[in-house]
PDB file of N, CA and C in Angstrom:
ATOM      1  N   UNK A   1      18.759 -15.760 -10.628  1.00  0.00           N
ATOM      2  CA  UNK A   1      17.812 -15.807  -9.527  1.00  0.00           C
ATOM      3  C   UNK A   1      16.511 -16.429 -10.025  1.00  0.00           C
ATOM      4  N   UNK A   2      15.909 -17.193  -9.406  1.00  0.00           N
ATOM      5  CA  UNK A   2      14.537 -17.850  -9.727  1.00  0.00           C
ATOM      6  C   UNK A   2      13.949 -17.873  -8.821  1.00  0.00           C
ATOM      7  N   UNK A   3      12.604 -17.525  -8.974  1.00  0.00           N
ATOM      8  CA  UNK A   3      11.254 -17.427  -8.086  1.00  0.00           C
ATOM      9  C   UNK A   3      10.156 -18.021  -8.253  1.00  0.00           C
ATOM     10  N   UNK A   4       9.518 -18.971  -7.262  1.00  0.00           N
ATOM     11  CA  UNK A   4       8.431 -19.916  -7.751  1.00  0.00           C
ATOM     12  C   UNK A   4       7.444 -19.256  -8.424  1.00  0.00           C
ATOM     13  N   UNK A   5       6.515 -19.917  -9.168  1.00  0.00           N
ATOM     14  CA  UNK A   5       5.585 -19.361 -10.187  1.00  0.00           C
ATOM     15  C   UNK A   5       4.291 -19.184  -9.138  1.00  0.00           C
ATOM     16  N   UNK A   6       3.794 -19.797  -8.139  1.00  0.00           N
ATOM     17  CA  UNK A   6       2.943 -19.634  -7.494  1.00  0.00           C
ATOM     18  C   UNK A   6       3.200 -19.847  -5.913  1.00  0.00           C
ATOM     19  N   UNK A   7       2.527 -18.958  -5.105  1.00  0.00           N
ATOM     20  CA  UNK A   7       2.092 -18.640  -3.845  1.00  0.00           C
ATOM     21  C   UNK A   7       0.854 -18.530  -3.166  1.00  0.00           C
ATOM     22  N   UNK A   8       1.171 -19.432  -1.861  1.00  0.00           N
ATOM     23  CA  UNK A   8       0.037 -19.462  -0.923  1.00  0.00           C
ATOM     24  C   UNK A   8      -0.601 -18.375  -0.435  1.00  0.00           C
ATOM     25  N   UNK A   9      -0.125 -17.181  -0.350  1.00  0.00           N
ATOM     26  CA  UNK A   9      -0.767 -16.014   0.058  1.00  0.00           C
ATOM     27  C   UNK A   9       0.085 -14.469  -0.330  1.00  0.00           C
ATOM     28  N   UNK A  10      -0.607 -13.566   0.262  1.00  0.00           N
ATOM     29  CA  UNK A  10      -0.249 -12.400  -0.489  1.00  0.00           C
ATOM     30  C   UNK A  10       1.223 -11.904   0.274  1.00  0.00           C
ATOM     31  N   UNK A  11       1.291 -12.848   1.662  1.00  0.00           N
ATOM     32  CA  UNK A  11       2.738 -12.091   2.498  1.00  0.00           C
ATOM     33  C   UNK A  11       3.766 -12.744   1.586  1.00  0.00           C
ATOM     34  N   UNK A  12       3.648 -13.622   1.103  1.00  0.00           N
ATOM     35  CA  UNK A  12       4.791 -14.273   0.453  1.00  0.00           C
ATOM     36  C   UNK A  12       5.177 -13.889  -0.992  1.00  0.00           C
ATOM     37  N   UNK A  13       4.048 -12.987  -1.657  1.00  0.00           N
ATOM     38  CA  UNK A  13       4.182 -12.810  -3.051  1.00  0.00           C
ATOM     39  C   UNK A  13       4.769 -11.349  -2.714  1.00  0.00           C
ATOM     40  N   UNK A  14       4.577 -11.089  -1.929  1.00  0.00           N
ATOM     41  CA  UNK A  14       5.421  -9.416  -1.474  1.00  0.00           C
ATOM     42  C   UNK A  14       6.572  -9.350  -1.180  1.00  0.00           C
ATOM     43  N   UNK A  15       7.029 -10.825  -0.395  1.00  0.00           N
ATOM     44  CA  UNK A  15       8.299 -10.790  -0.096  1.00  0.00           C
ATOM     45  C   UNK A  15       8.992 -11.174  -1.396  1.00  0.00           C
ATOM     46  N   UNK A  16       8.554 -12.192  -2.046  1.00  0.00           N
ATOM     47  CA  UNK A  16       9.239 -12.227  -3.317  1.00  0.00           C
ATOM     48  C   UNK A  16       9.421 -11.042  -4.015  1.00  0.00           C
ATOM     49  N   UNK A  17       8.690 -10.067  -4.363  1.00  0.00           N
ATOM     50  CA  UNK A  17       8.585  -9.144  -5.169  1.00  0.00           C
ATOM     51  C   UNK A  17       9.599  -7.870  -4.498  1.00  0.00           C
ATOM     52  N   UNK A  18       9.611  -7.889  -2.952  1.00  0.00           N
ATOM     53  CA  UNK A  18      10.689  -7.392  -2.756  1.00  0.00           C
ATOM     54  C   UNK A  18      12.014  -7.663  -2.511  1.00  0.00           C
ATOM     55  N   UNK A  19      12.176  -9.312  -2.488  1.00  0.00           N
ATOM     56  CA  UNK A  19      13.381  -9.767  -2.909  1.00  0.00           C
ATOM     57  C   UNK A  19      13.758  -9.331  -4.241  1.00  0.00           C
ATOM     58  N   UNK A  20      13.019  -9.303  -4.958  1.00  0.00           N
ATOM     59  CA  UNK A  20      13.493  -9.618  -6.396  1.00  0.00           C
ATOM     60  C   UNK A  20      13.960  -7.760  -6.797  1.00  0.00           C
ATOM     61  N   UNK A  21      13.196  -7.044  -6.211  1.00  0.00           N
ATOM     62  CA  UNK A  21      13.466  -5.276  -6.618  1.00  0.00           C
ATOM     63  C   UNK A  21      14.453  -5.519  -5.999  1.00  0.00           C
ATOM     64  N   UNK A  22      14.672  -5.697  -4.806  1.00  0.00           N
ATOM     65  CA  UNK A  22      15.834  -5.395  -3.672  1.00  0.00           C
ATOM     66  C   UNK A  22      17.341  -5.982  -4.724  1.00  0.00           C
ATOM     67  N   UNK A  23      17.377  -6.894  -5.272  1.00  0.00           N
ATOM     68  CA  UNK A  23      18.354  -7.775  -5.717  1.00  0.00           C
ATOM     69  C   UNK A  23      18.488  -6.976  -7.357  1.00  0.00           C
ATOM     70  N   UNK A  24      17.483  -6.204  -7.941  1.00  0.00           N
ATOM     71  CA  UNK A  24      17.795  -5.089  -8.938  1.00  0.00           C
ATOM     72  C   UNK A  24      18.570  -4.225  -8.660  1.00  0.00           C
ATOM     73  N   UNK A  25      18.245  -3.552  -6.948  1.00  0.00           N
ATOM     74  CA  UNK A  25      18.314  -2.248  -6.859  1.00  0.00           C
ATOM     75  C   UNK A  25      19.915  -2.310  -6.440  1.00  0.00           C
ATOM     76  N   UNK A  26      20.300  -3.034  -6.294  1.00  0.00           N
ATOM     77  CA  UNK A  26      21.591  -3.520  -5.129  1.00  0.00           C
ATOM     78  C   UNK A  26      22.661  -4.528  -6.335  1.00  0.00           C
ATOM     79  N   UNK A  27      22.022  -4.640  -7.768  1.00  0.00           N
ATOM     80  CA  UNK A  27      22.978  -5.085  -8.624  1.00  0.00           C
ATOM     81  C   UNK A  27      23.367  -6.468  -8.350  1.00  0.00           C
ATOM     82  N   UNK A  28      22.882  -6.908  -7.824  1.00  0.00           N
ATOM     83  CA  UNK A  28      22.982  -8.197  -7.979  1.00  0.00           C
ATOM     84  C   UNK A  28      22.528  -9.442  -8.810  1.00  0.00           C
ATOM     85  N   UNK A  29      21.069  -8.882  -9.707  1.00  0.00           N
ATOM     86  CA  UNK A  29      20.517  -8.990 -11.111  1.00  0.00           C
ATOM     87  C   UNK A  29      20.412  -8.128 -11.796  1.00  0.00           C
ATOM     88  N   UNK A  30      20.254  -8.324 -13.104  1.00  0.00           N
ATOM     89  CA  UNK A  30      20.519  -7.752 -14.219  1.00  0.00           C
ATOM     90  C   UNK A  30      18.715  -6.924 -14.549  1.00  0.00           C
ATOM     91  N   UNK A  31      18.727  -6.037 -15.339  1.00  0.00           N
ATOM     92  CA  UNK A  31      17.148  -5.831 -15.652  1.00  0.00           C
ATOM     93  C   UNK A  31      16.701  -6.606 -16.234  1.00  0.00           C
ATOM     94  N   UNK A  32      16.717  -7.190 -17.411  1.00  0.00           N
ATOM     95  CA  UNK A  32      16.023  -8.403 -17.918  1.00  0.00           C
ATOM     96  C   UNK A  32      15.816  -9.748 -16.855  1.00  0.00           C
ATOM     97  N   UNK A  33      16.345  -9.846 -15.943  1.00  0.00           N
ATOM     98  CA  UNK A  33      16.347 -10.941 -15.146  1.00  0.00           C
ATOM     99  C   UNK A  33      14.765 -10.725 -13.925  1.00  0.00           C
ATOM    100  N   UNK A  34      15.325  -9.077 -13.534  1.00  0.00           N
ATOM    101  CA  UNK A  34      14.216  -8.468 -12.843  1.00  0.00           C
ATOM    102  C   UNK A  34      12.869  -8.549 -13.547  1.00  0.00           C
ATOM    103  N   UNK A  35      12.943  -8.006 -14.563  1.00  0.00           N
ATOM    104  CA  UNK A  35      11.584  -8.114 -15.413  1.00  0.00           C
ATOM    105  C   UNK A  35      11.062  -9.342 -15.622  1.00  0.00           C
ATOM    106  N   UNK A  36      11.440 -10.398 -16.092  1.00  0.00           N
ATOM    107  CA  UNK A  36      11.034 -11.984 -15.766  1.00  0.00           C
ATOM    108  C   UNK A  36      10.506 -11.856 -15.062  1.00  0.00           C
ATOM    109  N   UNK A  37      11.337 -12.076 -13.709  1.00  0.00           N
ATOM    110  CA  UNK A  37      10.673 -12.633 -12.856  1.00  0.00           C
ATOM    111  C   UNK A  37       9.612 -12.147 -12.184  1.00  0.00           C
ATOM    112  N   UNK A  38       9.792 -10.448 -12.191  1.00  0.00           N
ATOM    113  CA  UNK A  38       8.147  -9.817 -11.823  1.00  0.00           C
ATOM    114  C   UNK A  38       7.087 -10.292 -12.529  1.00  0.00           C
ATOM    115  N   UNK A  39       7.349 -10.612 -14.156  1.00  0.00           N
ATOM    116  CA  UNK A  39       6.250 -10.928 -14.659  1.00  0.00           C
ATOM    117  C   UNK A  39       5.801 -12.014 -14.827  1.00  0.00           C
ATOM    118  N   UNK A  40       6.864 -13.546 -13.681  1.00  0.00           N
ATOM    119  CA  UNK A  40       6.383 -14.283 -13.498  1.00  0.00           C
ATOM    120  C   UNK A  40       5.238 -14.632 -12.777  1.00  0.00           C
ATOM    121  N   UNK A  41       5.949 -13.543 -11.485  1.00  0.00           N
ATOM    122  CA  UNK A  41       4.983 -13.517 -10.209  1.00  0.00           C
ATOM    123  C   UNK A  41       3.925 -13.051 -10.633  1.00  0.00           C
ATOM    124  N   UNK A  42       3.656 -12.250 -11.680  1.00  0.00           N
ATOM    125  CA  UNK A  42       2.208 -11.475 -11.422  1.00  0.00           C
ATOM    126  C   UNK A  42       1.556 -12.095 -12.225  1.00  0.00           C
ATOM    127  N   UNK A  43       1.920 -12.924 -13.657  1.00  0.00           N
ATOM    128  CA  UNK A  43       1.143 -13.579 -14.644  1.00  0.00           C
ATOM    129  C   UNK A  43       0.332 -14.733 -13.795  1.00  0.00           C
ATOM    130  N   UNK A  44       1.105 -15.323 -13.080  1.00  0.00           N
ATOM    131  CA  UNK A  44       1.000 -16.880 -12.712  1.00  0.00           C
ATOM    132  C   UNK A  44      -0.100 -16.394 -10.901  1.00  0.00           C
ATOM    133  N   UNK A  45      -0.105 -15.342 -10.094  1.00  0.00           N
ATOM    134  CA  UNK A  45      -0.463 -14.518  -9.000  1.00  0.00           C
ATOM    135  C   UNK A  45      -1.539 -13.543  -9.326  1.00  0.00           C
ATOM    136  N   UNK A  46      -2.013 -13.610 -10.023  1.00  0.00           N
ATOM    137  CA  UNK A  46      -2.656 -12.145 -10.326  1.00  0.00           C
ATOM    138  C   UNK A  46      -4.298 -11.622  -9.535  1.00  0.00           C
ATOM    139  N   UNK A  47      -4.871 -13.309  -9.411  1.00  0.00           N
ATOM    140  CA  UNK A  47      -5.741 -13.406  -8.626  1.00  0.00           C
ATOM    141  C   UNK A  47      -5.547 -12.510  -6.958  1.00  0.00           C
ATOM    142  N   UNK A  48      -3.983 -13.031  -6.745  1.00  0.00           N
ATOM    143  CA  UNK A  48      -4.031 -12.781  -5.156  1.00  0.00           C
ATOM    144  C   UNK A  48      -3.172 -11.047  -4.942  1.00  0.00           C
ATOM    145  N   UNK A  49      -2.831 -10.812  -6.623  1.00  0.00           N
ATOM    146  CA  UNK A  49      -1.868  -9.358  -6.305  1.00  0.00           C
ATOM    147  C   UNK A  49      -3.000  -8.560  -6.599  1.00  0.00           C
ATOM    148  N   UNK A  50      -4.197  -8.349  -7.577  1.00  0.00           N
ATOM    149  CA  UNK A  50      -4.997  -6.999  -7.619  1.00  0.00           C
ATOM    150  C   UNK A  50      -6.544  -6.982  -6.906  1.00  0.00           C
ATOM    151  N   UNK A  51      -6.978  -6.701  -6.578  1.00  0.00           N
ATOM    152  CA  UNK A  51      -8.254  -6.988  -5.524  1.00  0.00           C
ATOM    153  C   UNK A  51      -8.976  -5.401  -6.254  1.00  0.00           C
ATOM    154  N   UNK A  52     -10.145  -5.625  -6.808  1.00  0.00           N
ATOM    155  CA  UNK A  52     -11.143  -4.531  -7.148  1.00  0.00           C
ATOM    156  C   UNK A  52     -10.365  -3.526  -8.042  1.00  0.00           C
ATOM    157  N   UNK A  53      -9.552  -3.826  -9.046  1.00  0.00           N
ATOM    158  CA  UNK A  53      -8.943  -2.953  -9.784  1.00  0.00           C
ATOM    159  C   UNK A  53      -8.003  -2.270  -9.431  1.00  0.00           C
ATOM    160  N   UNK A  54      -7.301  -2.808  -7.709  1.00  0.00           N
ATOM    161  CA  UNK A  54      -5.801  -2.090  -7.290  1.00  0.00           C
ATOM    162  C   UNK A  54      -4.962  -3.358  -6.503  1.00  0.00           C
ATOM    163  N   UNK A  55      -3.674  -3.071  -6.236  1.00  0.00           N
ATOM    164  CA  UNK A  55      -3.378  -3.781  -5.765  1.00  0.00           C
ATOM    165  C   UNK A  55      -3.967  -4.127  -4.094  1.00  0.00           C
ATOM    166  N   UNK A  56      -3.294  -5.543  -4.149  1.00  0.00           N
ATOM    167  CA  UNK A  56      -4.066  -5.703  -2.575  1.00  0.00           C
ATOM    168  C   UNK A  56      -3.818  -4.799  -1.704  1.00  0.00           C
ATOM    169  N   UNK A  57      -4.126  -4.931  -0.797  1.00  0.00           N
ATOM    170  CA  UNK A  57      -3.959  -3.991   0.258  1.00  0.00           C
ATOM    171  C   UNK A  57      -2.454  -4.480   1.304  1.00  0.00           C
ATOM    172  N   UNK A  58      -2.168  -5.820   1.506  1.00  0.00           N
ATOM    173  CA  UNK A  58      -1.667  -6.327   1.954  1.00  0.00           C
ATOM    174  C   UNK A  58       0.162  -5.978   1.171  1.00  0.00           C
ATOM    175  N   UNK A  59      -0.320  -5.927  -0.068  1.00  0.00           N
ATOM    176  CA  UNK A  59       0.945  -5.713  -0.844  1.00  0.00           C
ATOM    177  C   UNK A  59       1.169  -3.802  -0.860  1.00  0.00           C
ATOM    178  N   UNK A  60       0.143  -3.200  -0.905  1.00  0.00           N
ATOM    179  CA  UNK A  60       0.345  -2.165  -0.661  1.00  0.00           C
ATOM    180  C   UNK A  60       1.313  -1.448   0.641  1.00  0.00           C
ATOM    181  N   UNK A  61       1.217  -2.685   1.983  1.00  0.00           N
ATOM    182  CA  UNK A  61       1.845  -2.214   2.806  1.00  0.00           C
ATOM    183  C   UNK A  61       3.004  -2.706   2.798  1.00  0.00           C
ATOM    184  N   UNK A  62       3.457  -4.067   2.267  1.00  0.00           N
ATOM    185  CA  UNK A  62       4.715  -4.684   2.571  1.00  0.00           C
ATOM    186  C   UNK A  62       5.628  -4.503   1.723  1.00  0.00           C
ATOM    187  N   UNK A  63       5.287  -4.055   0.330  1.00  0.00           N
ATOM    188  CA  UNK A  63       6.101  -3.696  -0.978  1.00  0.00           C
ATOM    189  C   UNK A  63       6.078  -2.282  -0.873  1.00  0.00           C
ATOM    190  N   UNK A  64       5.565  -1.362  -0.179  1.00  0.00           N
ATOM    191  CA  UNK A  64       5.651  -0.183  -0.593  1.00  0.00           C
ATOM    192  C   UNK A  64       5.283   0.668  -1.655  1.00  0.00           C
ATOM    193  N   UNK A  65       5.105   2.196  -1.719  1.00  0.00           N
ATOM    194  CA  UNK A  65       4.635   2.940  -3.013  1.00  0.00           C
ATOM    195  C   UNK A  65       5.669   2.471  -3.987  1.00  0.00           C
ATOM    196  N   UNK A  66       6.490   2.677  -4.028  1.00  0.00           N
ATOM    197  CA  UNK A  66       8.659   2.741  -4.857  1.00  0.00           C
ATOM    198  C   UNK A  66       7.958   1.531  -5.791  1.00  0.00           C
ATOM    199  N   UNK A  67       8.262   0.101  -5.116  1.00  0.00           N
ATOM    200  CA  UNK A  67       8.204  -0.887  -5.622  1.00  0.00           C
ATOM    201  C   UNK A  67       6.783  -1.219  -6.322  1.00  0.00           C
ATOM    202  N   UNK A  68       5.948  -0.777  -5.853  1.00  0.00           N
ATOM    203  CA  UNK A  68       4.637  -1.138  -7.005  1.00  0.00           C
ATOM    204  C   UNK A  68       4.547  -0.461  -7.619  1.00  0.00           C
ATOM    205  N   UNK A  69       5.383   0.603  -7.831  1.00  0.00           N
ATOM    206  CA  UNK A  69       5.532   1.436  -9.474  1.00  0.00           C
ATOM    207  C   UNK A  69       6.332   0.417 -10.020  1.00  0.00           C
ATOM    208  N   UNK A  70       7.595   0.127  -9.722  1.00  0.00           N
ATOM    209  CA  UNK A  70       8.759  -0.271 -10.465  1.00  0.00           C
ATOM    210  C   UNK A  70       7.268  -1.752 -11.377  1.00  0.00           C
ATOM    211  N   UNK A  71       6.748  -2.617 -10.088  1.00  0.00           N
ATOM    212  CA  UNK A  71       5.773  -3.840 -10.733  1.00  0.00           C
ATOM    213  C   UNK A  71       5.071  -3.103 -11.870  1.00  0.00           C
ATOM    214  N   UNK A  72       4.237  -1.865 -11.671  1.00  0.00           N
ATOM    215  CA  UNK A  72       3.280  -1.518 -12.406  1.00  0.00           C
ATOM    216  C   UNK A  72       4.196  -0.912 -13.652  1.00  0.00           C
ATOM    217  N   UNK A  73       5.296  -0.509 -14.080  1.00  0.00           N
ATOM    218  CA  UNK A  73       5.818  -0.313 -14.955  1.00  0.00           C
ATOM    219  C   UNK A  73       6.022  -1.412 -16.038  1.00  0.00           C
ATOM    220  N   UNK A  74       6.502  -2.442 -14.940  1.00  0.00           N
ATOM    221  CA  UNK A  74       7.059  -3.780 -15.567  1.00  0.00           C
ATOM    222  C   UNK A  74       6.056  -4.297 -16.398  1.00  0.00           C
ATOM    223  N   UNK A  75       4.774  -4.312 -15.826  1.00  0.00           N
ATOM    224  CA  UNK A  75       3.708  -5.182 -16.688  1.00  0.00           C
ATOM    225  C   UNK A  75       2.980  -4.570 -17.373  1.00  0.00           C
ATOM    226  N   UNK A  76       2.824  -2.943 -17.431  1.00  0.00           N
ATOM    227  CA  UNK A  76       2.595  -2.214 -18.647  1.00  0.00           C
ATOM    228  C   UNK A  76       3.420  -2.673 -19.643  1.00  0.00           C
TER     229      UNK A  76
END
Protein backbone atom coordinates (compact mmCIF):
# COMPACT_ATOMS: atom_id res chain seq x y z
CA UNK A 1 0.00 0.00 0.00
CA UNK A 2 1.41 3.53 -0.70
CA UNK A 3 0.31 6.89 0.38
CA UNK A 4 1.29 10.26 -1.01
CA UNK A 5 3.87 12.10 1.06
CA UNK A 6 1.91 15.33 1.03
CA UNK A 7 -1.66 16.82 1.30
CA UNK A 8 -3.76 19.72 0.52
CA UNK A 9 -5.65 19.79 3.67
CA UNK A 10 -6.39 18.19 6.91
CA UNK A 11 -9.79 16.14 5.44
CA UNK A 12 -7.53 14.28 3.28
CA UNK A 13 -4.64 13.52 5.69
CA UNK A 14 -7.41 11.87 7.96
CA UNK A 15 -8.75 9.95 5.39
CA UNK A 16 -5.45 8.61 4.58
CA UNK A 17 -4.61 7.89 8.06
CA UNK A 18 -7.78 6.11 8.34
CA UNK A 19 -7.34 4.22 5.31
CA UNK A 20 -4.16 3.15 6.29
CA UNK A 21 -5.35 1.95 10.29
CA UNK A 22 -8.46 0.57 8.64
CA UNK A 23 -6.22 -1.66 6.15
CA UNK A 24 -3.99 -2.73 9.58
CA UNK A 25 -6.93 -3.42 11.46
CA UNK A 26 -8.70 -5.65 8.77
CA UNK A 27 -5.18 -7.44 7.76
CA UNK A 28 -4.78 -6.43 4.77
CA UNK A 29 -1.19 -4.77 5.67
CA UNK A 30 1.31 -5.93 7.57
CA UNK A 31 2.61 -3.71 10.81
CA UNK A 32 5.74 -2.57 9.43
CA UNK A 33 3.92 -1.45 6.32
CA UNK A 34 1.35 0.46 8.70
CA UNK A 35 4.08 2.12 10.56
CA UNK A 36 5.75 3.58 7.32
CA UNK A 37 3.31 4.87 6.12
CA UNK A 38 1.88 6.72 9.27
CA UNK A 39 5.21 8.02 9.61
CA UNK A 40 5.18 9.11 6.23
CA UNK A 41 2.12 11.07 6.57
CA UNK A 42 3.07 12.77 9.67
CA UNK A 43 6.93 13.47 8.93
CA UNK A 44 6.21 15.00 5.49
CA UNK A 45 2.25 16.70 7.20
CA UNK A 46 3.10 17.74 10.42
CA UNK A 47 2.46 21.39 9.89
CA UNK A 48 -1.27 20.56 9.01
CA UNK A 49 -1.67 17.32 11.68
CA UNK A 50 -0.67 19.23 15.20
CA UNK A 51 -2.06 22.80 15.78
CA UNK A 52 -0.84 24.38 19.40
CA UNK A 53 0.73 21.22 20.75
CA UNK A 54 -2.42 18.74 19.85
CA UNK A 55 -3.71 17.36 17.11
CA UNK A 56 -5.94 19.36 14.80
CA UNK A 57 -9.15 19.55 15.60
CA UNK A 58 -10.37 18.51 12.29
CA UNK A 59 -8.42 15.18 12.67
CA UNK A 60 -9.62 14.83 16.04
CA UNK A 61 -13.10 14.37 14.62
CA UNK A 62 -12.58 12.32 11.47
CA UNK A 63 -9.83 9.83 12.79
CA UNK A 64 -11.24 9.40 16.03
CA UNK A 65 -9.82 8.85 19.82
CA UNK A 66 -8.73 4.69 18.74
CA UNK A 67 -6.78 5.89 15.80
CA UNK A 68 -4.79 8.90 17.12
CA UNK A 69 -3.47 6.72 19.77
CA UNK A 70 -2.56 3.93 17.38
CA UNK A 71 -0.65 7.59 15.22
CA UNK A 72 0.59 8.82 18.59
CA UNK A 73 2.14 5.47 19.47
CA UNK A 74 3.61 5.10 16.05
CA UNK A 75 5.69 8.28 16.19
CA UNK A 76 6.75 7.99 19.75
Amino acid sequence: MEVKRFYKNQTEISAAINKVIDSYLNDKIDEESMVKNIKIIYENNYSKIIKNGDYAKVLKQRCGKRRLEIVSKVIS
